[in-house]
C-alpha atoms as a PDB file:
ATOM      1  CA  UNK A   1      74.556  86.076  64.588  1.00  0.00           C
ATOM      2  CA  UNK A   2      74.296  89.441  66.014  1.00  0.00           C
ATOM      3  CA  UNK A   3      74.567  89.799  69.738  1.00  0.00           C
ATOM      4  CA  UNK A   4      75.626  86.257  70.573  1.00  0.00           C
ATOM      5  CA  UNK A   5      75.446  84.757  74.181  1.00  0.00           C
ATOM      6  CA  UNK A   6      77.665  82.401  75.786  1.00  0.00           C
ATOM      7  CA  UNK A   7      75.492  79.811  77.579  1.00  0.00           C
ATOM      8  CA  UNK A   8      77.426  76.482  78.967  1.00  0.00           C
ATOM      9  CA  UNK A   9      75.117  74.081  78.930  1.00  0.00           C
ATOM     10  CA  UNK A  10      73.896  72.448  82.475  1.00  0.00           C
ATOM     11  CA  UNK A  11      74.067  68.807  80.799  1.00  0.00           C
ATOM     12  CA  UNK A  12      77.040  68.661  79.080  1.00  0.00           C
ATOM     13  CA  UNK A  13      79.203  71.789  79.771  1.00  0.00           C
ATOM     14  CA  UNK A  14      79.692  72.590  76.380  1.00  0.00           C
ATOM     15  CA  UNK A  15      79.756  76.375  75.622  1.00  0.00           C
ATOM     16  CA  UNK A  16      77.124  77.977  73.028  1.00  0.00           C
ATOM     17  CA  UNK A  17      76.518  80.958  70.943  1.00  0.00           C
ATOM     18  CA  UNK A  18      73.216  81.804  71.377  1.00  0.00           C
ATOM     19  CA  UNK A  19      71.815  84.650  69.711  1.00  0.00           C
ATOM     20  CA  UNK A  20      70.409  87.264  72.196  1.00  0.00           C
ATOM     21  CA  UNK A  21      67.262  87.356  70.668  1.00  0.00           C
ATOM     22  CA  UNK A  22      66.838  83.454  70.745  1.00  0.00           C
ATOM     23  CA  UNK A  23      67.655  83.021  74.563  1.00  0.00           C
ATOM     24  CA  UNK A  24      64.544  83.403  75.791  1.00  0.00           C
ATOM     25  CA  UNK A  25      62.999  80.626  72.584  1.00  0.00           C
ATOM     26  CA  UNK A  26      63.726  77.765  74.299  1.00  0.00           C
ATOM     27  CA  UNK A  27      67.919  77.180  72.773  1.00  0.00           C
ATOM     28  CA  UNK A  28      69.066  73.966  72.675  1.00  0.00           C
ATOM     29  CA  UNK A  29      72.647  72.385  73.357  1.00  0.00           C
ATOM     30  CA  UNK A  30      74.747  72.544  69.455  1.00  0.00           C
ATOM     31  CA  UNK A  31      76.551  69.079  70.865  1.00  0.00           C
ATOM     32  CA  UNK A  32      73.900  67.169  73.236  1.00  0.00           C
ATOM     33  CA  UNK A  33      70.516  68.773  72.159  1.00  0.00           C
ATOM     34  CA  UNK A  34      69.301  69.353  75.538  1.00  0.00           C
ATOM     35  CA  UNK A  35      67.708  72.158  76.714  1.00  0.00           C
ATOM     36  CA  UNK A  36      70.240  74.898  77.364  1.00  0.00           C
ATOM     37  CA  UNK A  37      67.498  75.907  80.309  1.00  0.00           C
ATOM     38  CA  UNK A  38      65.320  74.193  82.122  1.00  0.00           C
ATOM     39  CA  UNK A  39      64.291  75.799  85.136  1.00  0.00           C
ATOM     40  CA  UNK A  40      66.138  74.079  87.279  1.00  0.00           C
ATOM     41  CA  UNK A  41      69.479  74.623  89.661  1.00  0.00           C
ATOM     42  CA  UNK A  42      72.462  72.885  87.781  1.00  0.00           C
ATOM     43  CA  UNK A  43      74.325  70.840  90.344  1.00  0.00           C
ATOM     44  CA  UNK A  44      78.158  71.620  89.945  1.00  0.00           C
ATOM     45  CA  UNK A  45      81.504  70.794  90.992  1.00  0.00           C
ATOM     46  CA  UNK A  46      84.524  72.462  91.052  1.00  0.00           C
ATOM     47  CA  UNK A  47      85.295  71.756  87.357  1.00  0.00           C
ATOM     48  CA  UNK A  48      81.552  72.685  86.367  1.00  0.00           C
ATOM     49  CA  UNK A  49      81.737  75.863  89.372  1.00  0.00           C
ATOM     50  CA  UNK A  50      84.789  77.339  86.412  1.00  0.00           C
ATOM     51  CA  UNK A  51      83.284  76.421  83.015  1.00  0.00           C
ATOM     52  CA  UNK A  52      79.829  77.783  84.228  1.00  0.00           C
ATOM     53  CA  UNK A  53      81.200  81.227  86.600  1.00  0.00           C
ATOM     54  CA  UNK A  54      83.450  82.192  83.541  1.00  0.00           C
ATOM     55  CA  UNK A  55      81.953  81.134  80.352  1.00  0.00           C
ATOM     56  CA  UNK A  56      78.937  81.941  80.798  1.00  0.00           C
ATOM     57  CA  UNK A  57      77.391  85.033  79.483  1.00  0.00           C
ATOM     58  CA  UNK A  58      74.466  85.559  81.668  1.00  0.00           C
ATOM     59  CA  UNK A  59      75.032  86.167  85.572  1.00  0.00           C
ATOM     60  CA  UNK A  60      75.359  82.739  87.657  1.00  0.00           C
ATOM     61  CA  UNK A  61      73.919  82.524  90.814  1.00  0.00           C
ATOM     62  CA  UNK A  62      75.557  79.895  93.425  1.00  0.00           C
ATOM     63  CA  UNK A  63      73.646  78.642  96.350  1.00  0.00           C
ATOM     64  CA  UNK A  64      76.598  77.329  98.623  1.00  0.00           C
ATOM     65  CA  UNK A  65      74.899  74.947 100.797  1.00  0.00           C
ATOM     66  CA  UNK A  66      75.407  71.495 102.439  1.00  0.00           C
ATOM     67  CA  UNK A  67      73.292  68.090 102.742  1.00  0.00           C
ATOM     68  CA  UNK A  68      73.243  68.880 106.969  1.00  0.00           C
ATOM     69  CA  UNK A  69      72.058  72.247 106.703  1.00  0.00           C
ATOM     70  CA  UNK A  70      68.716  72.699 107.958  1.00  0.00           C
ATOM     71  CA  UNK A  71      68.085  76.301 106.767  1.00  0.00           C
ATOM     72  CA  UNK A  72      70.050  74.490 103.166  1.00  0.00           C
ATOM     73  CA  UNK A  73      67.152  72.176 102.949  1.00  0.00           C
ATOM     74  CA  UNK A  74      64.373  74.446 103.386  1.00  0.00           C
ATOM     75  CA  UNK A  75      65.499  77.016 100.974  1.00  0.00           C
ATOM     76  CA  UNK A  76      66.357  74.554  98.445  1.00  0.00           C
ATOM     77  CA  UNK A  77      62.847  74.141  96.956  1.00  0.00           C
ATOM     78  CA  UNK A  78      62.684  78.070  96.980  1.00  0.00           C
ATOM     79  CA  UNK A  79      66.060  78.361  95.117  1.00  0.00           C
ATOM     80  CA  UNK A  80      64.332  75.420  92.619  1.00  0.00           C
ATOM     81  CA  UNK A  81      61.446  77.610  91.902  1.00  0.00           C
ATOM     82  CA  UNK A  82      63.621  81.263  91.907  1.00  0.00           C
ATOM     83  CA  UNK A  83      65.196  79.211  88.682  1.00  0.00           C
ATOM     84  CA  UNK A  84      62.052  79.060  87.165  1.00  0.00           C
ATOM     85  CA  UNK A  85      61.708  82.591  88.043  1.00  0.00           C
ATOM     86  CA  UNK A  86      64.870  83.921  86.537  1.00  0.00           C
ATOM     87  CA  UNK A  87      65.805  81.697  83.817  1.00  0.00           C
ATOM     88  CA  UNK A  88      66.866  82.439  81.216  1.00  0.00           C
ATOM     89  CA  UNK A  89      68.411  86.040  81.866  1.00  0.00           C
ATOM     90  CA  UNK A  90      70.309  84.217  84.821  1.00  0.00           C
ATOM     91  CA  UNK A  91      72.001  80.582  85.255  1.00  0.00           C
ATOM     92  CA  UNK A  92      70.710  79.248  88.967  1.00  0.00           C
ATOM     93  CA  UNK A  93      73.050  76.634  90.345  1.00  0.00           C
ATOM     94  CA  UNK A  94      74.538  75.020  93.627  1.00  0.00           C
ATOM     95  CA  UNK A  95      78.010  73.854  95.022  1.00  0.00           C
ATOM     96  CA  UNK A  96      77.681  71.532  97.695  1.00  0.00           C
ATOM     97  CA  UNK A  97      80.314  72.802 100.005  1.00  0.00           C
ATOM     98  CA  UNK A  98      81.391  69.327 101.411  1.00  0.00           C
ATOM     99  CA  UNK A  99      82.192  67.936  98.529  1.00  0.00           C
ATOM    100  CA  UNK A 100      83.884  71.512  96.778  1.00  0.00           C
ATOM    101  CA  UNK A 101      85.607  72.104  99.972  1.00  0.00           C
ATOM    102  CA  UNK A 102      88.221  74.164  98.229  1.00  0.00           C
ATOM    103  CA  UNK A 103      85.441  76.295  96.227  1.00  0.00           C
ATOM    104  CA  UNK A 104      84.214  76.736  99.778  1.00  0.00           C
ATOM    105  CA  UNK A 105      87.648  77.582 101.415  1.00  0.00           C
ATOM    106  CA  UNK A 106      88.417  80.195  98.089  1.00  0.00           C
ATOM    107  CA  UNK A 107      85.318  81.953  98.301  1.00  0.00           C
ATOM    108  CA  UNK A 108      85.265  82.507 102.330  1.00  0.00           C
ATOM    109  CA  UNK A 109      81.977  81.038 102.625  1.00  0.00           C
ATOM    110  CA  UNK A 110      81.601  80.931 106.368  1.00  0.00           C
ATOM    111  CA  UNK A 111      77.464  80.434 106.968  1.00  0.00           C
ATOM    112  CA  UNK A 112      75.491  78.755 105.117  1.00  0.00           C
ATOM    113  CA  UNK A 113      73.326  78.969 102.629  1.00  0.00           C
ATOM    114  CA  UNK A 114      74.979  81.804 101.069  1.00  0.00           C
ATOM    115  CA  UNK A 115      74.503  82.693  97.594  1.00  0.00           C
ATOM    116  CA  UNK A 116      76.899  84.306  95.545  1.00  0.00           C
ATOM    117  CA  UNK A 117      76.185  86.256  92.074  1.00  0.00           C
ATOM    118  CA  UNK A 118      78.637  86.089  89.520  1.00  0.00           C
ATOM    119  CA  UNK A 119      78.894  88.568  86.452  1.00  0.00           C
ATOM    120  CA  UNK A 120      82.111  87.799  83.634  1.00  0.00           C
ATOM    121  CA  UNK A 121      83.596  85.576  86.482  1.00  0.00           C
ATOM    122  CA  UNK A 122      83.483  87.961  89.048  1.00  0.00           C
ATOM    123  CA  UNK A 123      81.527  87.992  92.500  1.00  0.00           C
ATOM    124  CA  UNK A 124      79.566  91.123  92.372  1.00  0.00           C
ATOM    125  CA  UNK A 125      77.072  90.417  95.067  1.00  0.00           C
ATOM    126  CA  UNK A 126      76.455  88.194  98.303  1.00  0.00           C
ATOM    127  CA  UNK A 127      73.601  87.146 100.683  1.00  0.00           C
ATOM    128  CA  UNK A 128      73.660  84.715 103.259  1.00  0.00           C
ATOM    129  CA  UNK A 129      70.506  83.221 105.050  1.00  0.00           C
ATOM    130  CA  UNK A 130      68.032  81.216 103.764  1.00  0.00           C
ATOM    131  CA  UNK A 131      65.085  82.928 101.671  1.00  0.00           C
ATOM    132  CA  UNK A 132      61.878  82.511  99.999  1.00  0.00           C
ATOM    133  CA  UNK A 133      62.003  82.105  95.852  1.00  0.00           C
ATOM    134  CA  UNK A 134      60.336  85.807  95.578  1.00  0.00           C
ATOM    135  CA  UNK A 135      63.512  87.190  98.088  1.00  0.00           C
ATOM    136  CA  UNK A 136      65.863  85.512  95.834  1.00  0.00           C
ATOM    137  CA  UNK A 137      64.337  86.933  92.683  1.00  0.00           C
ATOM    138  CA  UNK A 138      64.130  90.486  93.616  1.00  0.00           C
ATOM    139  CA  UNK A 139      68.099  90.110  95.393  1.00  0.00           C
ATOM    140  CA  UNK A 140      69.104  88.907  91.889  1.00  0.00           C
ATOM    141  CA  UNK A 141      67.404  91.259  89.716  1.00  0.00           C
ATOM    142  CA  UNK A 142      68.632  94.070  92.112  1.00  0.00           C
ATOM    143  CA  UNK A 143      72.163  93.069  92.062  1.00  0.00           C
ATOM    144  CA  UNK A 144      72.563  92.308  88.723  1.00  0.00           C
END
């Protein structure tokens, strides 16, 4: 397999070697045979927030939010369709900073939404403010 990928999968968290070439062909999951993207946000938790930030190959975007943010609810259908957008040359997914309060508290996040991009486990960019799926594409693809 020449150029392999790391991709965790959003269902099962198992990590797969994807070849480069076959990313954007629809891969499936080697263990549970789901789709490895779907165009949607994965939900995560702290456990999920590590397997996905550092094994995965492609960039990961986090939307830090929470369920009584007003500006958190209207930007999540715009972060739903940015997925849809930017899959699969970039993993889309969400903490929900009441329940990773730590995640929260490690990362600084002080406003919310805030969305953090993540490159070989490392933050390499952050925006805060809610914005439309079109925003969030082009502050991806010119940060990554």
């Amino acid at each position: 397999m020449s150029n392999p990928l790391h991709i965790v999968c959003p269902h099962c968290t198992t990590t797969n070697r994807v070849a480069a070439a076959r990313a954007t062909s629809g891969p499936r999951c080697g263990k549970c045979h789901q789709a490895l993207f779907d165009g949607h946000p994965v939900e995560l938790d702290e456990a999920g927030f590590e397997r996905h930030v550092a094994g995965n190959d492609v960039p990961v975007v986090i939307d830090f939010w929470a369920p009584w943010c007003a500006p958190c609810r209207s930007m999540a259908p715009e972060f739903e369709k940015a997925a849809g957008m930017l899959e699969p040359a970039v993993r889309l997914a969400k903490v929900n900073t009441e329940v990773a309060q730590n995640l929260a508290q490690r990362f600084n996040i002080r406003s919310i939404p805030t969305m953090a991009l993540f490159r070989g486990g490392r933050e390499i960019a952050r925006q805060s403010g809610a914005m439309g799926a079109s925003a969030i594409a082009s502050w991806v693809r010119a940060n990554s």
